[in-house]
Protein backbone atom coordinates (compact mmCIF):
# COMPACT_ATOMS: atom_id res chain seq x y z
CA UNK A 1 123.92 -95.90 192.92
CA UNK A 2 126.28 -94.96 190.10
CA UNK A 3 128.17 -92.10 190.25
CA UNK A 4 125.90 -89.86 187.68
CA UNK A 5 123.08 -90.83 189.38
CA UNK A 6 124.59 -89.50 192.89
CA UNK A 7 125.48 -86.46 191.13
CA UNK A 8 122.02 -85.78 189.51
CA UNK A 9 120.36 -86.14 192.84
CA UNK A 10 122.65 -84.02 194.72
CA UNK A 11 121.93 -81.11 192.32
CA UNK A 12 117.81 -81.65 192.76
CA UNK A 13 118.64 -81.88 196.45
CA UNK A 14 120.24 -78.14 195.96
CA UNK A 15 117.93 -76.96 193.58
CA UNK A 16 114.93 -77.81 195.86
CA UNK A 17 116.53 -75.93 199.04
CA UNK A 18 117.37 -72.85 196.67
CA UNK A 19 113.66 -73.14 195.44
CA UNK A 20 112.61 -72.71 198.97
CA UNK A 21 113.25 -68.92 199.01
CA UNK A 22 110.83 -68.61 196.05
CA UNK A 23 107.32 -67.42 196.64
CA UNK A 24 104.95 -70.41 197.02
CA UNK A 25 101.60 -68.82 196.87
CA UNK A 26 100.60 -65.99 194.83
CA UNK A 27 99.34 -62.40 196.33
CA UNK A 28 95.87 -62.56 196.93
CA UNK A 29 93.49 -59.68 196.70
CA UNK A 30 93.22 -57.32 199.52
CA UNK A 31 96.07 -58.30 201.14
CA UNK A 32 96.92 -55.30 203.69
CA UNK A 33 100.64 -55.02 205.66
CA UNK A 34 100.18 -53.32 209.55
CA UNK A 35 102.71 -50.98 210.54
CA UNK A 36 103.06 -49.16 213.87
CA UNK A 37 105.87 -47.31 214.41
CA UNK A 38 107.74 -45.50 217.26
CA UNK A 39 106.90 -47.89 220.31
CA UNK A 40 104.05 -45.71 221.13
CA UNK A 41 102.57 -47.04 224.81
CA UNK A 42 98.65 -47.14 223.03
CA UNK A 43 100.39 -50.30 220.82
CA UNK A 44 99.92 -51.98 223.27
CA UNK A 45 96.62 -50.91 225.64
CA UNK A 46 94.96 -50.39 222.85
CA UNK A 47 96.01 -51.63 219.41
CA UNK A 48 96.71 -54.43 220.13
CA UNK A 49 93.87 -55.70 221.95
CA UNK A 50 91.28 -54.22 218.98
CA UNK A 51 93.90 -56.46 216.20
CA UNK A 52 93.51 -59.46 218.15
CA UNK A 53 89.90 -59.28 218.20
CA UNK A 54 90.35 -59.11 214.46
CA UNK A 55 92.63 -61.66 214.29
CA UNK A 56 95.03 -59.21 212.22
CA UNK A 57 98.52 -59.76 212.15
CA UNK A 58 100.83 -56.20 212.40
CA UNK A 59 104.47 -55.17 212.48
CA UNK A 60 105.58 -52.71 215.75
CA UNK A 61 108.76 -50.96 214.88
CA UNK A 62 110.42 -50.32 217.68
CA UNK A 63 113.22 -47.63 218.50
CA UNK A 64 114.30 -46.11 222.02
CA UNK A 65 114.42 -42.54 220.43
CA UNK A 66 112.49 -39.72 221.59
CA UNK A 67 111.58 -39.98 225.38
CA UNK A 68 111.31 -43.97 225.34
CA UNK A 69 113.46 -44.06 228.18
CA UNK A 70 112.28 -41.95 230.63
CA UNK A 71 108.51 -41.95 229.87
CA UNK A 72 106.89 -44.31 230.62
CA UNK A 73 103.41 -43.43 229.89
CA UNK A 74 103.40 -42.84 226.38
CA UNK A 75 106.21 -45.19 225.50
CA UNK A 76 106.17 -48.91 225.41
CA UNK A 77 108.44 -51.00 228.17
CA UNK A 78 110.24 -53.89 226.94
CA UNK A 79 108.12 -56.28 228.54
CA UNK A 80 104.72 -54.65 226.95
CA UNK A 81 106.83 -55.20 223.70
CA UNK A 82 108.05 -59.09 224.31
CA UNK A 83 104.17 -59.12 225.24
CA UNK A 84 103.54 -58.04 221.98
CA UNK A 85 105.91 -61.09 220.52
CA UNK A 86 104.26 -63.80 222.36
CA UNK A 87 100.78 -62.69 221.16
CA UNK A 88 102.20 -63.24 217.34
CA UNK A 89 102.92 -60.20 216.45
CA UNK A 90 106.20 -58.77 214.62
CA UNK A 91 108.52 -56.97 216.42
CA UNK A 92 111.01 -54.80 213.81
CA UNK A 93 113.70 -52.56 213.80
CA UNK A 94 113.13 -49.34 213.70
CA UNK A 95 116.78 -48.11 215.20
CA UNK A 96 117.70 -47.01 218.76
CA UNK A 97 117.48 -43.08 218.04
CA UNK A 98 115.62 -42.48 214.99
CA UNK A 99 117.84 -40.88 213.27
CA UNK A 100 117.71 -40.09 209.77
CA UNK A 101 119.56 -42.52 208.05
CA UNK A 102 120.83 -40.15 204.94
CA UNK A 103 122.68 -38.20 208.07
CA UNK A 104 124.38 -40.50 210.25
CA UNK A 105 127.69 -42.67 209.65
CA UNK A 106 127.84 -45.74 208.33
CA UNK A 107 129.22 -46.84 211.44
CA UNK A 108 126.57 -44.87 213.46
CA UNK A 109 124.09 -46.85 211.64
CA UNK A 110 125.22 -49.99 212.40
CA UNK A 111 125.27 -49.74 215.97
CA UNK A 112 121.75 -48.10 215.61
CA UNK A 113 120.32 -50.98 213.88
CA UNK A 114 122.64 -53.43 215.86
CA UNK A 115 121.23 -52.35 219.22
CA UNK A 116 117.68 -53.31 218.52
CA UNK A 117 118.90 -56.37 217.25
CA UNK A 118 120.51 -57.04 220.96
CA UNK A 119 117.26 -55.66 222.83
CA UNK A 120 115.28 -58.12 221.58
CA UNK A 121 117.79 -60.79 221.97
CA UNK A 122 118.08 -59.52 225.80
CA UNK A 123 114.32 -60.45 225.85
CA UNK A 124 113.68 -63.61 224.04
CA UNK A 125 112.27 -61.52 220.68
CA UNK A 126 113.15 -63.23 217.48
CA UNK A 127 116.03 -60.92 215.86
CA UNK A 128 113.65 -59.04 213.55
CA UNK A 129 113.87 -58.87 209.56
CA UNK A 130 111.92 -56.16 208.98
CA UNK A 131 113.17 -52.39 209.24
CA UNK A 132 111.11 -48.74 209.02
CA UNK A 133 113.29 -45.84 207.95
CA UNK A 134 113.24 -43.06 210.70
CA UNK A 135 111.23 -40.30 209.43
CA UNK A 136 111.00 -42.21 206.24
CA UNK A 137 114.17 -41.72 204.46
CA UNK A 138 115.99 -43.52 202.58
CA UNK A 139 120.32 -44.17 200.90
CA UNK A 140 122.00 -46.44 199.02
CA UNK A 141 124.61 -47.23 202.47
CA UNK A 142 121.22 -48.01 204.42
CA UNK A 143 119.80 -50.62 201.50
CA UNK A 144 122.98 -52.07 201.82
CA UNK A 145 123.78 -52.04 205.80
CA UNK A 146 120.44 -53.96 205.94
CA UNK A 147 120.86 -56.41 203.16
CA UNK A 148 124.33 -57.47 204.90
CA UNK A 149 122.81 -57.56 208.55
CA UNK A 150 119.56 -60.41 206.73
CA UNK A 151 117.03 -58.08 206.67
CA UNK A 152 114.26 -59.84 204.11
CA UNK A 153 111.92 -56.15 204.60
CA UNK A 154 111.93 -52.34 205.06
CA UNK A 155 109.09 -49.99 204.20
CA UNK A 156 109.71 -46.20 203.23
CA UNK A 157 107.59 -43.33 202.89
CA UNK A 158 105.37 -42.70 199.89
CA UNK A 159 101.84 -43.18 199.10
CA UNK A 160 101.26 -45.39 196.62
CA UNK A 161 100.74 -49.79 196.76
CA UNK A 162 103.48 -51.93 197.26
CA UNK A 163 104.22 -53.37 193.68
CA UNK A 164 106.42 -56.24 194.20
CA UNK A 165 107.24 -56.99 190.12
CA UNK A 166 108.90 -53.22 190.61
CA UNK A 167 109.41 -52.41 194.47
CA UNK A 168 112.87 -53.32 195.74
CA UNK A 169 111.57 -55.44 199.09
CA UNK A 170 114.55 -52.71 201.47
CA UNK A 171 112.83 -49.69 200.38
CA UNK A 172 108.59 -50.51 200.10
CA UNK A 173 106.66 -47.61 200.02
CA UNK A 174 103.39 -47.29 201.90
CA UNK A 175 99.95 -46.51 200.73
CA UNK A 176 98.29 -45.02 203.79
CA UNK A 177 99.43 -42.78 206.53
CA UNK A 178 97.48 -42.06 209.19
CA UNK A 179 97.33 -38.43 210.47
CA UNK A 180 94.87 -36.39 212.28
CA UNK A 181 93.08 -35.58 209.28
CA UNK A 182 92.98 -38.67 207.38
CA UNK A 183 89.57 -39.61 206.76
CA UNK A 184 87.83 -43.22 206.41
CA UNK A 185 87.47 -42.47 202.67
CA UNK A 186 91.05 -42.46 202.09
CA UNK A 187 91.83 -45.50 203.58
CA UNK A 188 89.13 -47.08 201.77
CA UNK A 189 90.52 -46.22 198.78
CA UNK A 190 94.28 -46.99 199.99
CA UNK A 191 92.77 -50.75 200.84
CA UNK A 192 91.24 -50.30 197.45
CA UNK A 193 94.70 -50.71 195.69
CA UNK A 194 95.76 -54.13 196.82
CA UNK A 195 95.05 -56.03 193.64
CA UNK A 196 96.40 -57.80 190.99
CA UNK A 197 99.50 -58.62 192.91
CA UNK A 198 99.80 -55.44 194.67
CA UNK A 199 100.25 -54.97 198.87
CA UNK A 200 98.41 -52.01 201.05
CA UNK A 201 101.03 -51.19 203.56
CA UNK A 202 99.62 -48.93 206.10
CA UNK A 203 101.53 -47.29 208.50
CA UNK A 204 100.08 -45.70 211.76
CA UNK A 205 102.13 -43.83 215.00
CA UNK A 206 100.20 -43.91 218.19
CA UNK A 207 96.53 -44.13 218.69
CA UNK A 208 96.41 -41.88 220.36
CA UNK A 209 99.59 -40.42 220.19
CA UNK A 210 99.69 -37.77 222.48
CA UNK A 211 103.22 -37.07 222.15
CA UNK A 212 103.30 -36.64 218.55
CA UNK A 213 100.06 -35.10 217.88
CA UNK A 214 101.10 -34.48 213.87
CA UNK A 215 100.91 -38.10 213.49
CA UNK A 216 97.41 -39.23 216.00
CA UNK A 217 95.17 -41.34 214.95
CA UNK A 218 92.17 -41.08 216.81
CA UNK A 219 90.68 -44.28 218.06
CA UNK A 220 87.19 -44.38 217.34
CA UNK A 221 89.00 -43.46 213.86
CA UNK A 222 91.19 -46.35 213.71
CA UNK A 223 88.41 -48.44 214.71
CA UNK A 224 86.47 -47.02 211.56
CA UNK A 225 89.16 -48.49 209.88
CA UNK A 226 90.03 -51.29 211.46
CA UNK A 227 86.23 -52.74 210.69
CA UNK A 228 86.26 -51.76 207.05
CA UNK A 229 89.26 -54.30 206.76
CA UNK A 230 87.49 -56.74 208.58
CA UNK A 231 84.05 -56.50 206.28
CA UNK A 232 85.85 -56.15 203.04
CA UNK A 233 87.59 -59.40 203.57
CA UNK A 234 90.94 -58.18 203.88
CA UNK A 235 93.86 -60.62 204.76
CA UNK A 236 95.77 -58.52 207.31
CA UNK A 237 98.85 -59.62 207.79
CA UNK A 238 102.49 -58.44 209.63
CA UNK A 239 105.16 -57.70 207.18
CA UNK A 240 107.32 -60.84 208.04
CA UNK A 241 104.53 -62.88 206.50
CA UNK A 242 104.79 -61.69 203.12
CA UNK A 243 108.32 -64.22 202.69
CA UNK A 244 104.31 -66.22 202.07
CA UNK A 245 103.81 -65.13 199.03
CA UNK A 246 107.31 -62.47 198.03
CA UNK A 247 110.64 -64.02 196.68
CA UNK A 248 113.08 -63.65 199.67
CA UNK A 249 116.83 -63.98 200.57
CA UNK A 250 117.17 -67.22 202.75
């Protein structure tokens, strides 16, 4: 082969491995991101169980803040959370003391965000690439702590759809959040919004969460919701899974 030739085809070769981050399917309509956050012990007795007789996918951000280490029955154990790994599910980051971000060091951060990251490695958990801002906030170091550390994903506060044409992918707002006195109605019309191209993140605590009673969802609730997905033909997926369809760093 003459040189040119050799040259032409090495730059294809590149240009098809760089086209590999691009998105290879479009969004479809209703497509619906789980979030659960806080390693809340129901995660895994109950939510679980109801999303895998769905056949939902979900992301459980994890963090060893609040009482996570002492109690026992209304926090997660590591192995209820590998459990939650082998069954498919996404394990993310969600830092070891939920702190807010805007108030620690960068170098508090790090460690933070670096200790998850060695949990799950203790455990056989894939090193996650999706993050949930503690409390839901939000700075410039944070964006950039977690772009430099691979993460592809990181959802914020808000309520409003995930637009990807304007969204940056480390700071994705979410459209529902579910609180004692969140009603079926709203979600419907939270679900409602992911069209044309846009994604329904959700995010729920516990259900229950008895700990955190501000943020409960109530199961027979959750159910509620959980079936209105299923009959309106959602695609529920875990936030991982939208490299599917999203342009992401490789």
């Amino acid at each position: 082969m003459k040189p040119a030739r050799i040259a032409l085809a090495a730059l294809l070769l590149t240009t098809a491995f760089a086209w590999r981050s691009i998105a290879i399917e479009p969004v479809p309509q209703r497509l619906v991101v789980l979030t659960f956050d806080d390693s809340v012990a129901s995660h895994a007795t109950f939510v679980a169980p109801l999303l895998k007789k769905h056949g939902f996918g979900a992301t459980f951000f994890i963090t060893e803040g609040f009482e996570f280490l002492v109690d026992k029955e209304h926090y997660m154990t590591w192995d209820q959370i590998k459990a939650l790994d082998i069954d498919g599910f996404e394990i993310g980051n969600h830092t070891r003391k939920h702190a807010g971000v805007s108030k620690q060091r960068p170098e508090q951060l790090a460690a933070d965000v670096e200790f998850i990251e060695q949990q799950c490695a203790t455990y056989g958990i894939p090193r996650p690439v999706s993050f949930c801002y503690p409390g839901y906030q939000t700075s410039e170091a944070a964006v950039k702590l977690l772009r430099e550390r691979g993460y592809q994903f990181a959802r914020a506060g808000g309520a409003q759809a995930f637009d990807p044409t304007k969204d940056d992918l480390l700071t994705m707002p979410q459209v529902f959040d579910g609180k004692p006195d969140s009603t079926l109605e709203q979600f419907k019309a939270a679900v409602a919004q992911a069209k044309d191209g846009k994604v329904a993140v959700m995010t729920f605590h516990g259900v229950p969460d008895i700990k955190h009673p501000w943020v409960n969802t109530d199961p027979a609730k959750f159910e509620a919701y959980m079936q209105h997905l299923n009959e309106s033909g959602c695609k529920v997926i875990a936030m991982r899974d939208l490299a599917k369809y999203l342009p992401v760093r490789k």
